[in-house]
Structures are given as structure tokens and as C-alpha cells.
N, C-alpha and C. Protein backbone atom coordinates (compact mmCIF):
# COMPACT_ATOMS: atom_id res chain seq x y z
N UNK A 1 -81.54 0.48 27.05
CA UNK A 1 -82.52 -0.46 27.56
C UNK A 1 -81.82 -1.74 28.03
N UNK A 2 -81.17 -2.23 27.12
CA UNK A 2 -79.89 -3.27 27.51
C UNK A 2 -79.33 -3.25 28.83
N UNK A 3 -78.72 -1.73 29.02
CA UNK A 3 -78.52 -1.82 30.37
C UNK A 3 -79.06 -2.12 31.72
N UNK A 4 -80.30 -1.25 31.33
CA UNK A 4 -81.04 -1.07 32.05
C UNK A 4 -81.88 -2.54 32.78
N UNK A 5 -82.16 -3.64 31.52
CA UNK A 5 -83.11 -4.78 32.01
C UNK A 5 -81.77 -5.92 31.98
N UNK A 6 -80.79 -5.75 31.38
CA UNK A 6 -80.01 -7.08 31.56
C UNK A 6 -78.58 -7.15 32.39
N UNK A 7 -78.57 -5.56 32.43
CA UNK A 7 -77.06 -5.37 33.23
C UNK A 7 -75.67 -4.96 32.12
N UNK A 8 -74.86 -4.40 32.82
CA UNK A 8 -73.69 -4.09 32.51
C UNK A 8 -72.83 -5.11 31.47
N UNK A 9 -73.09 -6.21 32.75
CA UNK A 9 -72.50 -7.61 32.45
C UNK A 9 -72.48 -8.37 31.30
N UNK A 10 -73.91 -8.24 30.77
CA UNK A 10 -74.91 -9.22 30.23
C UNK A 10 -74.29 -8.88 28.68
N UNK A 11 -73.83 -10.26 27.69
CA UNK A 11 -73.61 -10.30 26.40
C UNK A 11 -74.28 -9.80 25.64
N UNK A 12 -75.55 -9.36 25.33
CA UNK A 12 -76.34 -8.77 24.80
C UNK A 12 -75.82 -7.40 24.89
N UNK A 13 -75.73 -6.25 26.23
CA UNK A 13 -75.28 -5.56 25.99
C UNK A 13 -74.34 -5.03 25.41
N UNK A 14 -73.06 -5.89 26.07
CA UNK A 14 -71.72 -5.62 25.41
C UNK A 14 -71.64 -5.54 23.61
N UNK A 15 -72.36 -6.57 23.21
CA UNK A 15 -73.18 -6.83 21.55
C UNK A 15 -73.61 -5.40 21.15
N UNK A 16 -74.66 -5.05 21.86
CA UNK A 16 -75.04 -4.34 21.27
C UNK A 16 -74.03 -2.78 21.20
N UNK A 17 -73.16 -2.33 22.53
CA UNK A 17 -72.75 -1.35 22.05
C UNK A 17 -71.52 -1.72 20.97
N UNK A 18 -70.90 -2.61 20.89
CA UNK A 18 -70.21 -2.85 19.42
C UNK A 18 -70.97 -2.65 18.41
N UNK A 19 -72.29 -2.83 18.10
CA UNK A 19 -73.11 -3.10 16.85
C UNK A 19 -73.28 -1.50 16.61
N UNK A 20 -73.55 -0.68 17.58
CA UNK A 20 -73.93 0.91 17.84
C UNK A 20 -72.54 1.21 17.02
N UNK A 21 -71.26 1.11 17.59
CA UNK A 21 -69.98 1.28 17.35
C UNK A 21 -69.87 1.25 15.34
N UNK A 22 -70.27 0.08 15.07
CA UNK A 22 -70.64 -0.47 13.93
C UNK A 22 -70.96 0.51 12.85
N UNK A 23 -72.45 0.61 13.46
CA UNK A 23 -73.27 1.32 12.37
C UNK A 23 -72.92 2.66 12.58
N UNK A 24 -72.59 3.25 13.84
CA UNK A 24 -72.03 5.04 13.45
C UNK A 24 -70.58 5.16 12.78
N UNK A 25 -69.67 3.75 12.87
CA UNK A 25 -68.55 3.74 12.18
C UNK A 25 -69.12 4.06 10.24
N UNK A 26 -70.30 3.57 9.97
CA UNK A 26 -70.75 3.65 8.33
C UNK A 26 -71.03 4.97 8.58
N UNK A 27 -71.95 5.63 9.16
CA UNK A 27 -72.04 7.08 8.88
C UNK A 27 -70.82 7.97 8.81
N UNK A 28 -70.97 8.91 7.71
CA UNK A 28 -69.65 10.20 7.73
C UNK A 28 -69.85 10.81 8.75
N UNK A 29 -68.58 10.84 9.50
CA UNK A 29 -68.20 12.13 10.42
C UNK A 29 -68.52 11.98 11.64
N UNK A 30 -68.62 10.51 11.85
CA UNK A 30 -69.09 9.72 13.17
C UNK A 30 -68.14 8.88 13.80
N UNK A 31 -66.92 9.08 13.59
CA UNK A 31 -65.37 7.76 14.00
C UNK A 31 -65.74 8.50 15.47
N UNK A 32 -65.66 9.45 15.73
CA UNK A 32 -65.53 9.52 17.59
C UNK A 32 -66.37 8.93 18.30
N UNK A 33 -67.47 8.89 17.94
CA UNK A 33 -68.64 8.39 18.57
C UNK A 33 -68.63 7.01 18.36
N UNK A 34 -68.20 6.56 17.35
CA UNK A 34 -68.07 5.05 16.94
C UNK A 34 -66.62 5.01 18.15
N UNK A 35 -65.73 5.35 18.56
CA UNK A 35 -64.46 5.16 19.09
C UNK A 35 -65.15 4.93 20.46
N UNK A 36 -66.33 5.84 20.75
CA UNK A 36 -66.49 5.70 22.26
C UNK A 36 -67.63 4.64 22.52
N UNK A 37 -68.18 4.06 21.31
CA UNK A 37 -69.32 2.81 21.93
C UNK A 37 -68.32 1.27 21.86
N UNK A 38 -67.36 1.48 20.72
CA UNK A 38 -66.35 0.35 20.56
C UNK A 38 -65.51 0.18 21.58
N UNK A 39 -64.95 1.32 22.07
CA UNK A 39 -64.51 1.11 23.54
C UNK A 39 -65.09 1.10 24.68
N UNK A 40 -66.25 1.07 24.70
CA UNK A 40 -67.28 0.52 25.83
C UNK A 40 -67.49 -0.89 25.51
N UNK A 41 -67.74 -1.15 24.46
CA UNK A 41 -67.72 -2.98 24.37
C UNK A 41 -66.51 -3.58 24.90
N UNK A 42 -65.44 -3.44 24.53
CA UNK A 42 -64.11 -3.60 25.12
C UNK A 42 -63.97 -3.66 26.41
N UNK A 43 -63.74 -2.88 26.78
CA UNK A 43 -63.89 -2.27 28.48
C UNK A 43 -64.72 -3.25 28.85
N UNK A 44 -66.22 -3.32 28.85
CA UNK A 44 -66.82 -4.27 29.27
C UNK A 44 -66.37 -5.87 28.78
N UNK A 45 -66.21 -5.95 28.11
CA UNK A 45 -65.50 -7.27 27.30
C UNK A 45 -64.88 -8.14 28.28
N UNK A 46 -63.56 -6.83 28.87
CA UNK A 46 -62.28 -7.19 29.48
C UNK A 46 -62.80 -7.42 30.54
N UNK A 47 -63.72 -7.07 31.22
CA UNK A 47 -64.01 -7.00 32.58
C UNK A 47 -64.69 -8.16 32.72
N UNK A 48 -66.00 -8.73 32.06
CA UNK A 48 -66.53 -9.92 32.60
C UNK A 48 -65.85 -10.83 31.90
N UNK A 49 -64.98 -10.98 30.94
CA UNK A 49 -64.56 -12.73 30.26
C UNK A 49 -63.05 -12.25 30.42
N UNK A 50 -62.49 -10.69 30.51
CA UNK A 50 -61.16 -11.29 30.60
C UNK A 50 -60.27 -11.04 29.18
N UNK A 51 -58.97 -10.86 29.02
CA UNK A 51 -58.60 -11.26 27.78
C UNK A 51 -58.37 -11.91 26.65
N UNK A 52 -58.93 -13.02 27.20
CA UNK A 52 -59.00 -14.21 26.35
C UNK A 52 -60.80 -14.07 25.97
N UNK A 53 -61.55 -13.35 26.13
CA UNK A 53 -62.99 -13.47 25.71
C UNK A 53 -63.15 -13.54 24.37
N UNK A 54 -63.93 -14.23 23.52
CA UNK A 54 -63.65 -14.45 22.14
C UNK A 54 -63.79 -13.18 21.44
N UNK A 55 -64.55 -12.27 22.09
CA UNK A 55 -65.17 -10.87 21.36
C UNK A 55 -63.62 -10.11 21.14
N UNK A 56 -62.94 -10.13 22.25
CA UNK A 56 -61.87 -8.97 22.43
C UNK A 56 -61.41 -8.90 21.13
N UNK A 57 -60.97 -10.30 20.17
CA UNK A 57 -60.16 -9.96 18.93
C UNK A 57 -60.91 -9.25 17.79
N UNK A 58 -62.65 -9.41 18.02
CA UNK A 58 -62.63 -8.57 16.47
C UNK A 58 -63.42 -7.70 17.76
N UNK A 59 -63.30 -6.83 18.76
CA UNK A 59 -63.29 -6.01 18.63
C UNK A 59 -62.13 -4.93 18.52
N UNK A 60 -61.25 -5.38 18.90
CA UNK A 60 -59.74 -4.73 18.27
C UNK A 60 -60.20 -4.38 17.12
N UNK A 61 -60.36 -5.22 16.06
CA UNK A 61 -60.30 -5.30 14.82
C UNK A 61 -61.40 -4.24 14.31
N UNK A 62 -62.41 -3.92 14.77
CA UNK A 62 -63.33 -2.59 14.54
C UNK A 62 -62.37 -1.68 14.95
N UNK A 63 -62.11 -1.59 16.07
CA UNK A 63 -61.44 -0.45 16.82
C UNK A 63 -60.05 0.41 15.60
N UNK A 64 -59.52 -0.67 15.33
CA UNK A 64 -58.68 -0.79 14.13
C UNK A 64 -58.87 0.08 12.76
N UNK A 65 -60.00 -0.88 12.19
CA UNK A 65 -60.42 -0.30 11.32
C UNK A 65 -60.97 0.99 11.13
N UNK A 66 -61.69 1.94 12.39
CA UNK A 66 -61.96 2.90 12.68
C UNK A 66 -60.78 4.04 12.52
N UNK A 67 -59.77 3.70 13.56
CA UNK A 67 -58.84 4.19 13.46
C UNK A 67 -58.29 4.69 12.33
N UNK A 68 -58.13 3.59 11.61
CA UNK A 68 -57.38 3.64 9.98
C UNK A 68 -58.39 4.81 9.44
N UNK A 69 -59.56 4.59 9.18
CA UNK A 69 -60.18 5.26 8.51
C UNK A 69 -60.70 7.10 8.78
N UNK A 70 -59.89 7.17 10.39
CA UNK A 70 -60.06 8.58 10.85
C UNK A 70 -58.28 9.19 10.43
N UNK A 71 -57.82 8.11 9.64
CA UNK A 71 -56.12 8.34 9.30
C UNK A 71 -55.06 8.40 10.52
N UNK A 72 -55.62 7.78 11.53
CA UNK A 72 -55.07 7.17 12.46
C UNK A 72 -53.94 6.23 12.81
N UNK A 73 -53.24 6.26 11.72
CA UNK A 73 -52.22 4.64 11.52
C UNK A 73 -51.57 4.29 12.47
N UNK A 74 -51.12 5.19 13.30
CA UNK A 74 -49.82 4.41 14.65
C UNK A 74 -51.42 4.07 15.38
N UNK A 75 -52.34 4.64 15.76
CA UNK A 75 -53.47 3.99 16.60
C UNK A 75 -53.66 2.42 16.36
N UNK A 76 -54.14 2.64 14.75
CA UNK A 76 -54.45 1.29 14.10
C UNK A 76 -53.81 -0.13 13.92
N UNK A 77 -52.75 0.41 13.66
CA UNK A 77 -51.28 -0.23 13.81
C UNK A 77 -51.24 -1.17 15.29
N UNK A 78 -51.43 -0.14 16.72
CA UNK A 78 -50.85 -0.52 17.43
C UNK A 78 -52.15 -1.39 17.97
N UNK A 79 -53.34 -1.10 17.88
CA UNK A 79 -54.69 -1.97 17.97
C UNK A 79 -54.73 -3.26 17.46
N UNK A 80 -54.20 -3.76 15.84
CA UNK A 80 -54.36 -4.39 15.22
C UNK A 80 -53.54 -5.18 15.98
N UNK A 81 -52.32 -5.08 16.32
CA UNK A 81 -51.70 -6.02 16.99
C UNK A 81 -52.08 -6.65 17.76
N UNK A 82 -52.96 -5.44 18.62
CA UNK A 82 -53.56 -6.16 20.21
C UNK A 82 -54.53 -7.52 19.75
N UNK A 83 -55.17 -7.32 18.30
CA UNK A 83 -56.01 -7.83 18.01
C UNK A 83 -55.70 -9.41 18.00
N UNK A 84 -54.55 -9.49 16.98
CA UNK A 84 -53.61 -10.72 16.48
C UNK A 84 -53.68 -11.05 17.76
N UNK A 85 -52.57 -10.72 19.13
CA UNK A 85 -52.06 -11.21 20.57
C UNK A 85 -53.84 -12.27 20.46
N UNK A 86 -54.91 -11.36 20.84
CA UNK A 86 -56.15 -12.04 21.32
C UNK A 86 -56.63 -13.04 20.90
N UNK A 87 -56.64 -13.00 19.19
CA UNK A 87 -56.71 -14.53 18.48
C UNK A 87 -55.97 -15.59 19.01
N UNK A 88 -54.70 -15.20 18.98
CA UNK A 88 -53.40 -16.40 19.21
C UNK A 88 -54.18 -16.57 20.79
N UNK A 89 -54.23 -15.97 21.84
CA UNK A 89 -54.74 -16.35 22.95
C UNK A 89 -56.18 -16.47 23.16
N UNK A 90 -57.00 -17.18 22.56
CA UNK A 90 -58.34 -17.67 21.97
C UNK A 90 -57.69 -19.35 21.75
N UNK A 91 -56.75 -19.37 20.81
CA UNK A 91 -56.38 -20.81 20.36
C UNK A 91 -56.08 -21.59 21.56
């Protein structure tokens, strides 16, 4: 619906598919599906604010944590970093 009435663009959306990302990350047996709404927030993230957008660092940081928890560690590992870079370039 997000998409649909506010656009691609629009913060609300991008919000909400992280939040989607979120809550199927708590359900068992749901990290892929959580992998593909968390990287749609991202993706969109990067595209309207850029790398420096304040979201990009904790969404790494889901992305991350997902990872870890599908036993993912070089993924997680190499995410978490991206995450740190985004903070430091936020300051």
C-alpha cells in the first residue's frame, strides 16, 4: 500500500519494508525473506539519501544480525563493517 499511495521514494516506505524485514527476522525459518525486505530498504535507502542516509547504518546492522543468526559469519562480519564505515560517515 506504501508503495502504491506514497511511492518508492517515500520514508515511510523504505520504514516499513525494514520493519517487515524485522518482524519475519523473529519468526523461525524466515532469515530469507527477512534478507529480501532488509535489502529492499537498503537499496532504496541508497538510492534516495545516498550513503550517508542515517537509516543505512542500522540497517546494516539488521542485515548483520540476520546473517549471524542464519550462521552466516563472513556475511555478517563483512556487513557489520559496512555498518561501522556508515556511522563514522553520519558524524
Amino acid at each position: 500500500i506504501y508503495e502504491r499511495v506514497l511511492g518508492l521514494d517515500h520514508p515511510e516506505t523504505i520504514h516499513s519494508y525494514g520493519n517487515l524485514g524485522i518482524i519475519l527476522h523473529s519468526l523461525q525459518n524466515q532469515g530469507t525473506a527477512a534478507l529480501r525486505y532488509l535489502q529492499r530498504a537498503l537499496f532504496l535507502s541508497l538510492i534516495v539519501g545516498g550513503a550517508e542516509h542515517p537509516e543505512i547504518g542500522q540497517t546494516y546492522q539488521n542485515l548483520a544480525t540476520v546473517y549471524a543468526d542464519m550462521n552466516n559469519t563472513k556475511s555478517a562480519i563483512a556487513v557489520m563493517n559496512k555498518s561501522l564505515a556508515a556511522f563514522i560517515a553520519c558524524d
